[in-house]
ModelCIF file with pLDDT and N, C-alpha, C, O atoms, coordinates in Angstrom:
data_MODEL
#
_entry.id   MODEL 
#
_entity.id                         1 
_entity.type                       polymer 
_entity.pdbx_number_of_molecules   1 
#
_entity_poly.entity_id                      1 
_entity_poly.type                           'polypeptide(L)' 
_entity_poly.nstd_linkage                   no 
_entity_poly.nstd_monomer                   no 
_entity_poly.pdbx_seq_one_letter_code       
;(UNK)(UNK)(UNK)(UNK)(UNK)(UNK)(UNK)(UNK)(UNK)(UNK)(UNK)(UNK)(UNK)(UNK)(UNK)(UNK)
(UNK)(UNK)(UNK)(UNK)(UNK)(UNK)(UNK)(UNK)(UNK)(UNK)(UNK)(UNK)(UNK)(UNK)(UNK)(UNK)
(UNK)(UNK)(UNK)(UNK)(UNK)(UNK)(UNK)(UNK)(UNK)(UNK)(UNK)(UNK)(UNK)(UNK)(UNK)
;
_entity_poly.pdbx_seq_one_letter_code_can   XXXXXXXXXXXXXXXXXXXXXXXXXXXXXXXXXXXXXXXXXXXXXXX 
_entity_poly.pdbx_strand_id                 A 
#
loop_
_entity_poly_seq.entity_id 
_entity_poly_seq.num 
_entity_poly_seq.mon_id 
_entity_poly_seq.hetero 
1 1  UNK n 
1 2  UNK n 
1 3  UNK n 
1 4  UNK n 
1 5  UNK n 
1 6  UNK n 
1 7  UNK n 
1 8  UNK n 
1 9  UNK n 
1 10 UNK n 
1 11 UNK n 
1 12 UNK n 
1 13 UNK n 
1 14 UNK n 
1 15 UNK n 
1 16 UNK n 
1 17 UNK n 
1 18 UNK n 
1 19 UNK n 
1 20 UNK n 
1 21 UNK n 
1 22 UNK n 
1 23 UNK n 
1 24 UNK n 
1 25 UNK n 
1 26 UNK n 
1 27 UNK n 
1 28 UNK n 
1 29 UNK n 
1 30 UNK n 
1 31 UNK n 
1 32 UNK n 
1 33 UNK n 
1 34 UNK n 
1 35 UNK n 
1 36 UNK n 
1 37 UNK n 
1 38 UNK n 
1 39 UNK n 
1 40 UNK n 
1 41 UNK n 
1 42 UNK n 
1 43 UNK n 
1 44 UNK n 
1 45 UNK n 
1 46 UNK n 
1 47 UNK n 
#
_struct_asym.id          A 
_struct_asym.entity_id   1 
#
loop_
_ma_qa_metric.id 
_ma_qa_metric.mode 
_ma_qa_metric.name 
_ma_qa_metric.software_group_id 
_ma_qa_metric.type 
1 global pLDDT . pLDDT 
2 local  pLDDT . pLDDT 
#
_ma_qa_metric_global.metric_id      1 
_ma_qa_metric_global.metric_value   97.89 
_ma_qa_metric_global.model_id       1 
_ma_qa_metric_global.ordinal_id     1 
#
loop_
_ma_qa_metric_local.label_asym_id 
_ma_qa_metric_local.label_comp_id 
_ma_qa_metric_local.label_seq_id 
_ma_qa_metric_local.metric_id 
_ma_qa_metric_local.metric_value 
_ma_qa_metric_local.model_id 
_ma_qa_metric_local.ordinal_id 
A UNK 1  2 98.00 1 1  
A UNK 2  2 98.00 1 2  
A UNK 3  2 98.00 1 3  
A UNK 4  2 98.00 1 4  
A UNK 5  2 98.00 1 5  
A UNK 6  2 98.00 1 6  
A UNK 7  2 98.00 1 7  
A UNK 8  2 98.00 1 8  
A UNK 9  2 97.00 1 9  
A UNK 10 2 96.00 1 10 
A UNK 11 2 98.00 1 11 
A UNK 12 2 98.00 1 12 
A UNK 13 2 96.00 1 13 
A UNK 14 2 98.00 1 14 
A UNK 15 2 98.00 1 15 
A UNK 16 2 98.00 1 16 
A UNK 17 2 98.00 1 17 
A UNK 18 2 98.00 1 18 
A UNK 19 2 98.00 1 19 
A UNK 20 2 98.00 1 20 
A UNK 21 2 98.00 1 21 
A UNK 22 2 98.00 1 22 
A UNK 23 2 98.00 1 23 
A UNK 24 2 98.00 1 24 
A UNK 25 2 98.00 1 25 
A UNK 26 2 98.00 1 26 
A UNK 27 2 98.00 1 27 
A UNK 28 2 98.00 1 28 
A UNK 29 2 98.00 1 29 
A UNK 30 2 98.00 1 30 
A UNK 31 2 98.00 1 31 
A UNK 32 2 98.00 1 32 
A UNK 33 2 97.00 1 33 
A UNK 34 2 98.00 1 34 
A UNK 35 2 98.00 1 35 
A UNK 36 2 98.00 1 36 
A UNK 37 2 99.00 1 37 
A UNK 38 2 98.00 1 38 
A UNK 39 2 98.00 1 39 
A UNK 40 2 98.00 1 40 
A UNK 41 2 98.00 1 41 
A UNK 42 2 98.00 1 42 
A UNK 43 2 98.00 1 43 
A UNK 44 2 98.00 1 44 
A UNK 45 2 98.00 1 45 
A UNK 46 2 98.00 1 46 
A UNK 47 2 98.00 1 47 
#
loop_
_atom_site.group_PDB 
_atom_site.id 
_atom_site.type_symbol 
_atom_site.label_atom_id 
_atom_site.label_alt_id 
_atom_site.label_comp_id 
_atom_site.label_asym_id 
_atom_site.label_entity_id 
_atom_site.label_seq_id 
_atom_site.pdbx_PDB_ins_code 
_atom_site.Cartn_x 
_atom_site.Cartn_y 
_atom_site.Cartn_z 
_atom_site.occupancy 
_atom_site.B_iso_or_equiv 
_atom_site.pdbx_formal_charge 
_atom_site.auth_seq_id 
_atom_site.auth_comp_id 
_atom_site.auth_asym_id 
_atom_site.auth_atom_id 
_atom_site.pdbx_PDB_model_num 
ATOM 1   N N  . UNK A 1 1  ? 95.807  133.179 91.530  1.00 98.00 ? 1  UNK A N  1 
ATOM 2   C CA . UNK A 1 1  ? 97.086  133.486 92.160  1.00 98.00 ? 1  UNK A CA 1 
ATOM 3   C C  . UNK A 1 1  ? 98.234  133.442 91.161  1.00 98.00 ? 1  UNK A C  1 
ATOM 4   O O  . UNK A 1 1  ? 98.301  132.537 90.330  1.00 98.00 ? 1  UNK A O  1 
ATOM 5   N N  . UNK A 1 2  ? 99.178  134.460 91.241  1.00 98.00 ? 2  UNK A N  1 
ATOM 6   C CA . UNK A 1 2  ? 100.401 134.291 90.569  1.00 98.00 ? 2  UNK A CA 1 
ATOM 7   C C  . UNK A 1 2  ? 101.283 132.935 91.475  1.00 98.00 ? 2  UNK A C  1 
ATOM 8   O O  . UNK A 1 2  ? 102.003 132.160 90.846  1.00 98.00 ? 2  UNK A O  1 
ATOM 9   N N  . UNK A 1 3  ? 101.174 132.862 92.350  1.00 98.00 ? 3  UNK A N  1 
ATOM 10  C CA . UNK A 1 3  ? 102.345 132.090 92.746  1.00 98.00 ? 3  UNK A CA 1 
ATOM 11  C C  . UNK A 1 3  ? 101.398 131.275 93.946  1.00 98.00 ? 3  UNK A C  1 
ATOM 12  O O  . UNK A 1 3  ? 100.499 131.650 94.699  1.00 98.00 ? 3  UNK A O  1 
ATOM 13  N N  . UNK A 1 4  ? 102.084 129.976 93.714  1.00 98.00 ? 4  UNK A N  1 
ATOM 14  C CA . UNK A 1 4  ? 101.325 129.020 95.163  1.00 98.00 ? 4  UNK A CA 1 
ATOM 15  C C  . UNK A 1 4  ? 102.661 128.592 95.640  1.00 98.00 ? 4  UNK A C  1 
ATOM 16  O O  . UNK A 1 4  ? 103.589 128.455 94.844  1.00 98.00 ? 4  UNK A O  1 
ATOM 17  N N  . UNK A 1 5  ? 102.811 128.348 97.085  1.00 98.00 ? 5  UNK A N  1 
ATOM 18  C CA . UNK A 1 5  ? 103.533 127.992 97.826  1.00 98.00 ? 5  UNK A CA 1 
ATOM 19  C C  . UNK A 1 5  ? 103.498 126.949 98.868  1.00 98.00 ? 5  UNK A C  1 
ATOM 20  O O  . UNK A 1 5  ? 102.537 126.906 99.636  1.00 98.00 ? 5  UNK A O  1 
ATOM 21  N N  . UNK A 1 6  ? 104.595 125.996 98.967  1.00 98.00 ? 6  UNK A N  1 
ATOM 22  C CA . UNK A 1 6  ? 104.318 125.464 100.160 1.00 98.00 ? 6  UNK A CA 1 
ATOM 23  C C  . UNK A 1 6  ? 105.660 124.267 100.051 1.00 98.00 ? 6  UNK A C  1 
ATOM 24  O O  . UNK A 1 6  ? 106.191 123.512 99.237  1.00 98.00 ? 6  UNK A O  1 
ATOM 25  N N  . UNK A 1 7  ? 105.781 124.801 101.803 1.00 98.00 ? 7  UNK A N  1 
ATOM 26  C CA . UNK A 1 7  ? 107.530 125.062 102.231 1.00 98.00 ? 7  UNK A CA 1 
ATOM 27  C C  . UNK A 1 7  ? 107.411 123.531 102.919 1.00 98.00 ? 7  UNK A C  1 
ATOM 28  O O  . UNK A 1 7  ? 106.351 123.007 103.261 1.00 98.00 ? 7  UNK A O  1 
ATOM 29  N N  . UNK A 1 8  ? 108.568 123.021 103.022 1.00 98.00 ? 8  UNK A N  1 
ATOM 30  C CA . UNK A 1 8  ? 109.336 122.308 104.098 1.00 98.00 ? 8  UNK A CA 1 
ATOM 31  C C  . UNK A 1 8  ? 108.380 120.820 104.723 1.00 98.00 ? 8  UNK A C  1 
ATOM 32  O O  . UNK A 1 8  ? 108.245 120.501 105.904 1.00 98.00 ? 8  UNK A O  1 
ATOM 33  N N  . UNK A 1 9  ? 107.779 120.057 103.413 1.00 97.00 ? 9  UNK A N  1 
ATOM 34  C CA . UNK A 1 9  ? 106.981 118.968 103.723 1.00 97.00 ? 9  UNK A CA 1 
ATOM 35  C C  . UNK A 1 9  ? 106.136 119.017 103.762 1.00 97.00 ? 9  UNK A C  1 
ATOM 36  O O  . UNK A 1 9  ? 105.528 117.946 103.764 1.00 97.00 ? 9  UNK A O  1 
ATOM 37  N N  . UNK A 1 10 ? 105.439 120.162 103.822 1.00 96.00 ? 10 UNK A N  1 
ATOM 38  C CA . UNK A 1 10 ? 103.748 119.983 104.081 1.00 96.00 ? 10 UNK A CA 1 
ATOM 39  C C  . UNK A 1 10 ? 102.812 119.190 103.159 1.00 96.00 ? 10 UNK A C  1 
ATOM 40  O O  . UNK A 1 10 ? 101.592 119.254 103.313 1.00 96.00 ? 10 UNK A O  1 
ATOM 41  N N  . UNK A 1 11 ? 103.148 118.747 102.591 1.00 98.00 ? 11 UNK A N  1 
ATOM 42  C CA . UNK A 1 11 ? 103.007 118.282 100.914 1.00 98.00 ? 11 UNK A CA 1 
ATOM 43  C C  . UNK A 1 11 ? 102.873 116.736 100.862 1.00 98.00 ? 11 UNK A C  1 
ATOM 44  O O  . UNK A 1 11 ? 102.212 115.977 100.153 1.00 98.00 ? 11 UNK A O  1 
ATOM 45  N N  . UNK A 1 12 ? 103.835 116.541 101.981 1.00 98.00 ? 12 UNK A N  1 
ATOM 46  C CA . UNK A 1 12 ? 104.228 115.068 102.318 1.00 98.00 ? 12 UNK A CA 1 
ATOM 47  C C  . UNK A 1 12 ? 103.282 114.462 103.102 1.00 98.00 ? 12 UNK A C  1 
ATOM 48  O O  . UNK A 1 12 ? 103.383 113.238 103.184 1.00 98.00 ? 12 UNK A O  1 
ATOM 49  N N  . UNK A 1 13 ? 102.222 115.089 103.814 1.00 96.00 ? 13 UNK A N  1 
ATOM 50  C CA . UNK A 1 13 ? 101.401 115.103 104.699 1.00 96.00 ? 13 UNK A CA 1 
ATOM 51  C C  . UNK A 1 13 ? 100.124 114.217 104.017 1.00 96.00 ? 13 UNK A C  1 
ATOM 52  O O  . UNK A 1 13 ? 99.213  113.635 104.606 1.00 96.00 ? 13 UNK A O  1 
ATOM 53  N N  . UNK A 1 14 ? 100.365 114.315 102.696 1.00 98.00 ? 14 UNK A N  1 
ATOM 54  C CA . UNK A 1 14 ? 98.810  113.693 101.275 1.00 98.00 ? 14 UNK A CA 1 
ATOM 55  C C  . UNK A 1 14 ? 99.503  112.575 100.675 1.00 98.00 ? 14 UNK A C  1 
ATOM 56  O O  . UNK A 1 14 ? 100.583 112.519 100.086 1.00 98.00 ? 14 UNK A O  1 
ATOM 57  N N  . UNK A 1 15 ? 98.739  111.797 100.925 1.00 98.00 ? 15 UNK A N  1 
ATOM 58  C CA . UNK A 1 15 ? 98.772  110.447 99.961  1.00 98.00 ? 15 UNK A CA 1 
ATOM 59  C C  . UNK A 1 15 ? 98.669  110.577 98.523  1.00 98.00 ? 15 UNK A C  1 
ATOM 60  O O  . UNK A 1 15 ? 98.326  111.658 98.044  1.00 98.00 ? 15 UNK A O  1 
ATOM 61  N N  . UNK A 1 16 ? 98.886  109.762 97.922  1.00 98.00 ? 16 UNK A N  1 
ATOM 62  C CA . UNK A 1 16 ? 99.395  109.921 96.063  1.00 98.00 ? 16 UNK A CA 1 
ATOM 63  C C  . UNK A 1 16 ? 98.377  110.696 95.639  1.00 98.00 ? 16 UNK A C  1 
ATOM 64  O O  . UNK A 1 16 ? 98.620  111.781 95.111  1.00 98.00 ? 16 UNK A O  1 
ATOM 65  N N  . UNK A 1 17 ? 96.884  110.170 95.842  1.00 98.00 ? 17 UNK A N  1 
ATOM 66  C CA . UNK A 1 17 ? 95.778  110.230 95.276  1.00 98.00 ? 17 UNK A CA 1 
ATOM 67  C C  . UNK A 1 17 ? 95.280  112.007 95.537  1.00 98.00 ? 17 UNK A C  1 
ATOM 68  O O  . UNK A 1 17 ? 94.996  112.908 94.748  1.00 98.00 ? 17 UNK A O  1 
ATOM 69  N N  . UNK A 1 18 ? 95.365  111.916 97.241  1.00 98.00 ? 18 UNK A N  1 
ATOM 70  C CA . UNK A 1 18 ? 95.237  113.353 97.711  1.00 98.00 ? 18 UNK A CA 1 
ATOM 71  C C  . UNK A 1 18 ? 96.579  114.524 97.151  1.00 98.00 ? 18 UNK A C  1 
ATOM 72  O O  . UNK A 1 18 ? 96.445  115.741 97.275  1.00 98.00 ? 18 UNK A O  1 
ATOM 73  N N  . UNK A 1 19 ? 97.429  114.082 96.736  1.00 98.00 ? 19 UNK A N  1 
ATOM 74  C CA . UNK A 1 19 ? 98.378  114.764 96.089  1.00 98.00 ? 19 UNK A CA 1 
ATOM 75  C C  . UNK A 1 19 ? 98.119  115.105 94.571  1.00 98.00 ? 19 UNK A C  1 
ATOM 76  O O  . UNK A 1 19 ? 98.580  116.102 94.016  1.00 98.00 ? 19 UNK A O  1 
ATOM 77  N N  . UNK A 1 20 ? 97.431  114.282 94.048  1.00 98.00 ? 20 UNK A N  1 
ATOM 78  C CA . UNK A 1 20 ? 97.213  114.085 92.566  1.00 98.00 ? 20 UNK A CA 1 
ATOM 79  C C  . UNK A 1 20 ? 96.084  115.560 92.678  1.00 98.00 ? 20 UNK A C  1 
ATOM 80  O O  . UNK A 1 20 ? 96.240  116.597 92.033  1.00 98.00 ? 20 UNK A O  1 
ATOM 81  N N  . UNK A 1 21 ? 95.080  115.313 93.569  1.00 98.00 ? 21 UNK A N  1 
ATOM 82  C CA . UNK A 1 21 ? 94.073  116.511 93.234  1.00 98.00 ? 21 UNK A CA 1 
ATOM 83  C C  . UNK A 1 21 ? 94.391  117.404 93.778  1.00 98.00 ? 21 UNK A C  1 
ATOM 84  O O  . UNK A 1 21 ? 93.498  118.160 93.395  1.00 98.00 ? 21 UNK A O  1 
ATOM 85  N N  . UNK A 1 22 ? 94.971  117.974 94.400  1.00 98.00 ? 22 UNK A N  1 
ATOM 86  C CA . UNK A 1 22 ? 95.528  119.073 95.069  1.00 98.00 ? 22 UNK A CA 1 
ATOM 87  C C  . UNK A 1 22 ? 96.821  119.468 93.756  1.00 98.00 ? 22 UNK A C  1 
ATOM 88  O O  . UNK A 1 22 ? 97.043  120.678 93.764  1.00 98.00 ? 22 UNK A O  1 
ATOM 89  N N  . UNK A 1 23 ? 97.501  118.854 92.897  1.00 98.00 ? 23 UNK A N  1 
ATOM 90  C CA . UNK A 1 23 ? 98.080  119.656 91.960  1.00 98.00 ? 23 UNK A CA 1 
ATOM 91  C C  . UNK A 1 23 ? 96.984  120.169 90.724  1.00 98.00 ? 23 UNK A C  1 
ATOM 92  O O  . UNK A 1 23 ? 97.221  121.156 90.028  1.00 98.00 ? 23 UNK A O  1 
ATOM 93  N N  . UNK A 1 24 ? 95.600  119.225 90.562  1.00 98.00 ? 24 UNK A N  1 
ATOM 94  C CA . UNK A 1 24 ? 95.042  119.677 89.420  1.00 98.00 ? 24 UNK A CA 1 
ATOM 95  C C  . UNK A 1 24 ? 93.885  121.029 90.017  1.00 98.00 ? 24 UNK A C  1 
ATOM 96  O O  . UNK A 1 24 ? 93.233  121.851 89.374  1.00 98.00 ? 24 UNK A O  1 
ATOM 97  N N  . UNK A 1 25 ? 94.003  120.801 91.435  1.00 98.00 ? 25 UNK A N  1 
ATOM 98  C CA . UNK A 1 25 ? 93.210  122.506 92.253  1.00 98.00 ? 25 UNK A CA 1 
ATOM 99  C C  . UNK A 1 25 ? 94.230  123.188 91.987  1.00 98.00 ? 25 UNK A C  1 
ATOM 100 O O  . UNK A 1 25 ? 93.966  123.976 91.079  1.00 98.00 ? 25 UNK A O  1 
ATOM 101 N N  . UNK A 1 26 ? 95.485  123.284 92.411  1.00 98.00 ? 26 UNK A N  1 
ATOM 102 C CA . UNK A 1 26 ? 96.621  124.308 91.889  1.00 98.00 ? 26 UNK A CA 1 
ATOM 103 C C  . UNK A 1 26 ? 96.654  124.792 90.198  1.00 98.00 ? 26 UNK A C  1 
ATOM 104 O O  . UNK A 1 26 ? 97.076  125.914 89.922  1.00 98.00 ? 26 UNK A O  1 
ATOM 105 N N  . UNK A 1 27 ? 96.285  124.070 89.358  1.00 98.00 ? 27 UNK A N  1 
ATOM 106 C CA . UNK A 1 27 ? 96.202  124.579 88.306  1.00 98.00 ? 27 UNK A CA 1 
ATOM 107 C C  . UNK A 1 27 ? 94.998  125.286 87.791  1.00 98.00 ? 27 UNK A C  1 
ATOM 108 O O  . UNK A 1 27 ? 94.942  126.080 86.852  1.00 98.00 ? 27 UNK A O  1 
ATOM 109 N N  . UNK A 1 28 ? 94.191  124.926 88.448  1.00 98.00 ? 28 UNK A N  1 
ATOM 110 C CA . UNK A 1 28 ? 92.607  125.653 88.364  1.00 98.00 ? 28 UNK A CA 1 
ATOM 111 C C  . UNK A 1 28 ? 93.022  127.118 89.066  1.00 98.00 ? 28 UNK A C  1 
ATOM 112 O O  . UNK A 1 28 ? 92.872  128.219 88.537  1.00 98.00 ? 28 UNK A O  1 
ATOM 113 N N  . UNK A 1 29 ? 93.427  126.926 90.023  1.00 98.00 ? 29 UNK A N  1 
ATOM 114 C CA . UNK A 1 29 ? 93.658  128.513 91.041  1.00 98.00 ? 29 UNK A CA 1 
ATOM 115 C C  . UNK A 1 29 ? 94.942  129.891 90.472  1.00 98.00 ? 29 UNK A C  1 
ATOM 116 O O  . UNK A 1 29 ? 95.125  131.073 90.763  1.00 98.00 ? 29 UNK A O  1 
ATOM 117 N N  . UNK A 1 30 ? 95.555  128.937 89.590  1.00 98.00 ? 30 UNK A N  1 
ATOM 118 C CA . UNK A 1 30 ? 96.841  129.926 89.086  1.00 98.00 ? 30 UNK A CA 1 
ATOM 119 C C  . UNK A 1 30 ? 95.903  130.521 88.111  1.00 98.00 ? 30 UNK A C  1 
ATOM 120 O O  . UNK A 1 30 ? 94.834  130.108 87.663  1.00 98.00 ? 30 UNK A O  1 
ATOM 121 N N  . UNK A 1 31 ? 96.578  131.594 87.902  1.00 98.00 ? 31 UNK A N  1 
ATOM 122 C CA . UNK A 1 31 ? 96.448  133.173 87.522  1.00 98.00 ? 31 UNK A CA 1 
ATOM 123 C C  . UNK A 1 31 ? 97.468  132.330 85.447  1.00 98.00 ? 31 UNK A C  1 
ATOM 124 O O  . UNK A 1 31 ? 98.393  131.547 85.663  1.00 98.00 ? 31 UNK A O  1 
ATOM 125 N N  . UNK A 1 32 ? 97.203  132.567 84.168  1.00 98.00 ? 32 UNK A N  1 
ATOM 126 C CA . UNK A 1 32 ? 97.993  132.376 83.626  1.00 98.00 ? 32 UNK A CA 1 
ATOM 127 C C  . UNK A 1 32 ? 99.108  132.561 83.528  1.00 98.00 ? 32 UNK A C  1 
ATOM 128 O O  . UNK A 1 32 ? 99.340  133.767 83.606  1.00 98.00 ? 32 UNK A O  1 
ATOM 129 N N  . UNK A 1 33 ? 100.348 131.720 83.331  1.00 97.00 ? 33 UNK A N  1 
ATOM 130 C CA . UNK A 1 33 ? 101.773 130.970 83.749  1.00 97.00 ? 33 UNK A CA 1 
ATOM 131 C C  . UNK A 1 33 ? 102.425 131.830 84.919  1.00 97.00 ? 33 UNK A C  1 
ATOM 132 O O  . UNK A 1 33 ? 103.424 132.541 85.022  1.00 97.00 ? 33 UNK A O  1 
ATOM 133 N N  . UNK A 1 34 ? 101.015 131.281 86.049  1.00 98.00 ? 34 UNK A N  1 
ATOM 134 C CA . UNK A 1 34 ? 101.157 131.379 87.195  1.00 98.00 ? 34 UNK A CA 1 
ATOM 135 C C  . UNK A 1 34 ? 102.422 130.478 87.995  1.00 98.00 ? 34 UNK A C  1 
ATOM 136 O O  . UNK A 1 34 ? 102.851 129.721 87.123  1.00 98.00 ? 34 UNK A O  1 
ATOM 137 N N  . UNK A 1 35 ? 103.020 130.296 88.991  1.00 98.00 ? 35 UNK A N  1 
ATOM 138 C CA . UNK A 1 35 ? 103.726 129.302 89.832  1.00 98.00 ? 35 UNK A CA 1 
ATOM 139 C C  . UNK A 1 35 ? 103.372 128.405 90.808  1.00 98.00 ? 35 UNK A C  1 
ATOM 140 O O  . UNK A 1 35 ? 102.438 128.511 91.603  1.00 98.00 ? 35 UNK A O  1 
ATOM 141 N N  . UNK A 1 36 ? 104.203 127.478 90.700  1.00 98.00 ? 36 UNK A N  1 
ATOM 142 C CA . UNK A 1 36 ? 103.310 126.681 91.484  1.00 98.00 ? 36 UNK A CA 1 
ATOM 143 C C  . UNK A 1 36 ? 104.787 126.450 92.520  1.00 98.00 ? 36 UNK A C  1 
ATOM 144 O O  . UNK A 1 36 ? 105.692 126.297 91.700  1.00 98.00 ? 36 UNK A O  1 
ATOM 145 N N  . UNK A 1 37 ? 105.409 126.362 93.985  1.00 99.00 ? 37 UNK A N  1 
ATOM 146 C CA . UNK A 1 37 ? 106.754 126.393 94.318  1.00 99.00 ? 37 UNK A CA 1 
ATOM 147 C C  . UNK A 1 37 ? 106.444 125.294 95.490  1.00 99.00 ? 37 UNK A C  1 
ATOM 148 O O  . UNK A 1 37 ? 105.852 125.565 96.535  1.00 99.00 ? 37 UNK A O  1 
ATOM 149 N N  . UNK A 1 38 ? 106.866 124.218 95.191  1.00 98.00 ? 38 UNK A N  1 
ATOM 150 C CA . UNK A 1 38 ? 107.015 123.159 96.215  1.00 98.00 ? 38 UNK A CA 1 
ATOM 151 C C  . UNK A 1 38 ? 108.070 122.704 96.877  1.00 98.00 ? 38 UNK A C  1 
ATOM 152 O O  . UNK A 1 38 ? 109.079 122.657 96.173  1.00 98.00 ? 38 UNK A O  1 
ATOM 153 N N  . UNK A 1 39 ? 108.224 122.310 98.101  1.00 98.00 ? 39 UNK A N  1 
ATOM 154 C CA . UNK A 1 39 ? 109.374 122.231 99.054  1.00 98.00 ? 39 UNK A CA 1 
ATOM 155 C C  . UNK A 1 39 ? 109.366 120.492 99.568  1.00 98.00 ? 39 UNK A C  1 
ATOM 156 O O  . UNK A 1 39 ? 108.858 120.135 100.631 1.00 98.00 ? 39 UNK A O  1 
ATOM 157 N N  . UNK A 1 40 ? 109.764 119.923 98.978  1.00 98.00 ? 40 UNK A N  1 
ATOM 158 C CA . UNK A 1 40 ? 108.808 118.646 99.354  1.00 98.00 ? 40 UNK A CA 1 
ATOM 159 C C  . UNK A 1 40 ? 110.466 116.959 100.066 1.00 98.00 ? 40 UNK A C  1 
ATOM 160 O O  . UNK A 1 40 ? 111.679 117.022 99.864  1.00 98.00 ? 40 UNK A O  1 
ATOM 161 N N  . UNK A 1 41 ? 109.919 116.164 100.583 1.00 98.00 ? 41 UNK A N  1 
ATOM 162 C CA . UNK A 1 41 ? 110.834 115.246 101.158 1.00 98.00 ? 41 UNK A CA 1 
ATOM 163 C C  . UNK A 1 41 ? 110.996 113.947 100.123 1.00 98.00 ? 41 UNK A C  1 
ATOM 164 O O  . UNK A 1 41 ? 110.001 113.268 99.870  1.00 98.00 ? 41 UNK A O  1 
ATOM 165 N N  . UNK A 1 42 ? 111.952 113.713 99.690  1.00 98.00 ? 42 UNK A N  1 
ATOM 166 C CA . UNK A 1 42 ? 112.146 112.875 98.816  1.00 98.00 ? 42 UNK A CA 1 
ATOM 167 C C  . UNK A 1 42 ? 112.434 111.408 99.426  1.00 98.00 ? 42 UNK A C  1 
ATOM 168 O O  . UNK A 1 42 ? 112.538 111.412 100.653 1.00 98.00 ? 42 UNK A O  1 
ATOM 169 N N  . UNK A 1 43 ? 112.561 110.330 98.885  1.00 98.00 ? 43 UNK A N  1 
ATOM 170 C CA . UNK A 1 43 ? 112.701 108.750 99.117  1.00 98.00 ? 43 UNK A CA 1 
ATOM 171 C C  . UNK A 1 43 ? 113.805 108.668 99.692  1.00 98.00 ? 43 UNK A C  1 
ATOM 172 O O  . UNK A 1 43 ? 113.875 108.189 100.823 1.00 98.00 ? 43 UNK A O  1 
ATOM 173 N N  . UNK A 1 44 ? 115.219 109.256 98.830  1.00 98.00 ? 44 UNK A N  1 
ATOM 174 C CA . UNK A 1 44 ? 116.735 109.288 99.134  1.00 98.00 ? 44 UNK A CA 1 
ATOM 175 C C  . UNK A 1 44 ? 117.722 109.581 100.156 1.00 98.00 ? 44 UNK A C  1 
ATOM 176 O O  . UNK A 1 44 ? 118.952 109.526 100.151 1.00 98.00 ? 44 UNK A O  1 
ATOM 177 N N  . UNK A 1 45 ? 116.838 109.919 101.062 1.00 98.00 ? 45 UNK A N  1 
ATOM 178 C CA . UNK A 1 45 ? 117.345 111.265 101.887 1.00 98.00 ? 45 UNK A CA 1 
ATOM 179 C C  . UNK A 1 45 ? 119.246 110.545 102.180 1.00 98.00 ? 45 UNK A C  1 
ATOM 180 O O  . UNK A 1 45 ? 119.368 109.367 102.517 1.00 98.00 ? 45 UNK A O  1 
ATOM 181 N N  . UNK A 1 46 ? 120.416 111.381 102.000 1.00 98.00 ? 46 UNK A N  1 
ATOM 182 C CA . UNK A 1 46 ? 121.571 110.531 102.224 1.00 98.00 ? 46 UNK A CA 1 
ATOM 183 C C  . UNK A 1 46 ? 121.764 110.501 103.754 1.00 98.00 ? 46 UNK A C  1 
ATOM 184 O O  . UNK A 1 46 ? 122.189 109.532 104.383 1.00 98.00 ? 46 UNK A O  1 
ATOM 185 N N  . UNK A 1 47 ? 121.423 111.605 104.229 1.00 98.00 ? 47 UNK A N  1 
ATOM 186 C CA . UNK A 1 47 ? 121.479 111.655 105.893 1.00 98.00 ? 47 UNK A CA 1 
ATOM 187 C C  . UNK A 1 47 ? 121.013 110.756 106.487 1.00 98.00 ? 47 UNK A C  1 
ATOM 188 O O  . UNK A 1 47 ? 121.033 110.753 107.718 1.00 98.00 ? 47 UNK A O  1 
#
């Protein structure tokens, strides 16, 4: 793939570990200096 996606938390859904291998499958699956575009919920939130 040129480009991987994934919007609005879904991301947040995987624990560290399950997060850890799911970025090194994203790099196996990209296409060379393919994208990788994450949408993800941070610690800070000010709201």
């Amino acid at each position: 793939f040129d480009l991987i996606f994934s919007n609005f938390g879904g991301l947040n859904c995987l624990a560290k570990t399950q997060l850890e291998q799911f970025l090194k499958t994203a790099n196996q699956l990209l296409a060379p200096n393919g994208k990788l575009i994450l949408v993800i919920m941070p610690k800070k939130c000010l709201w």
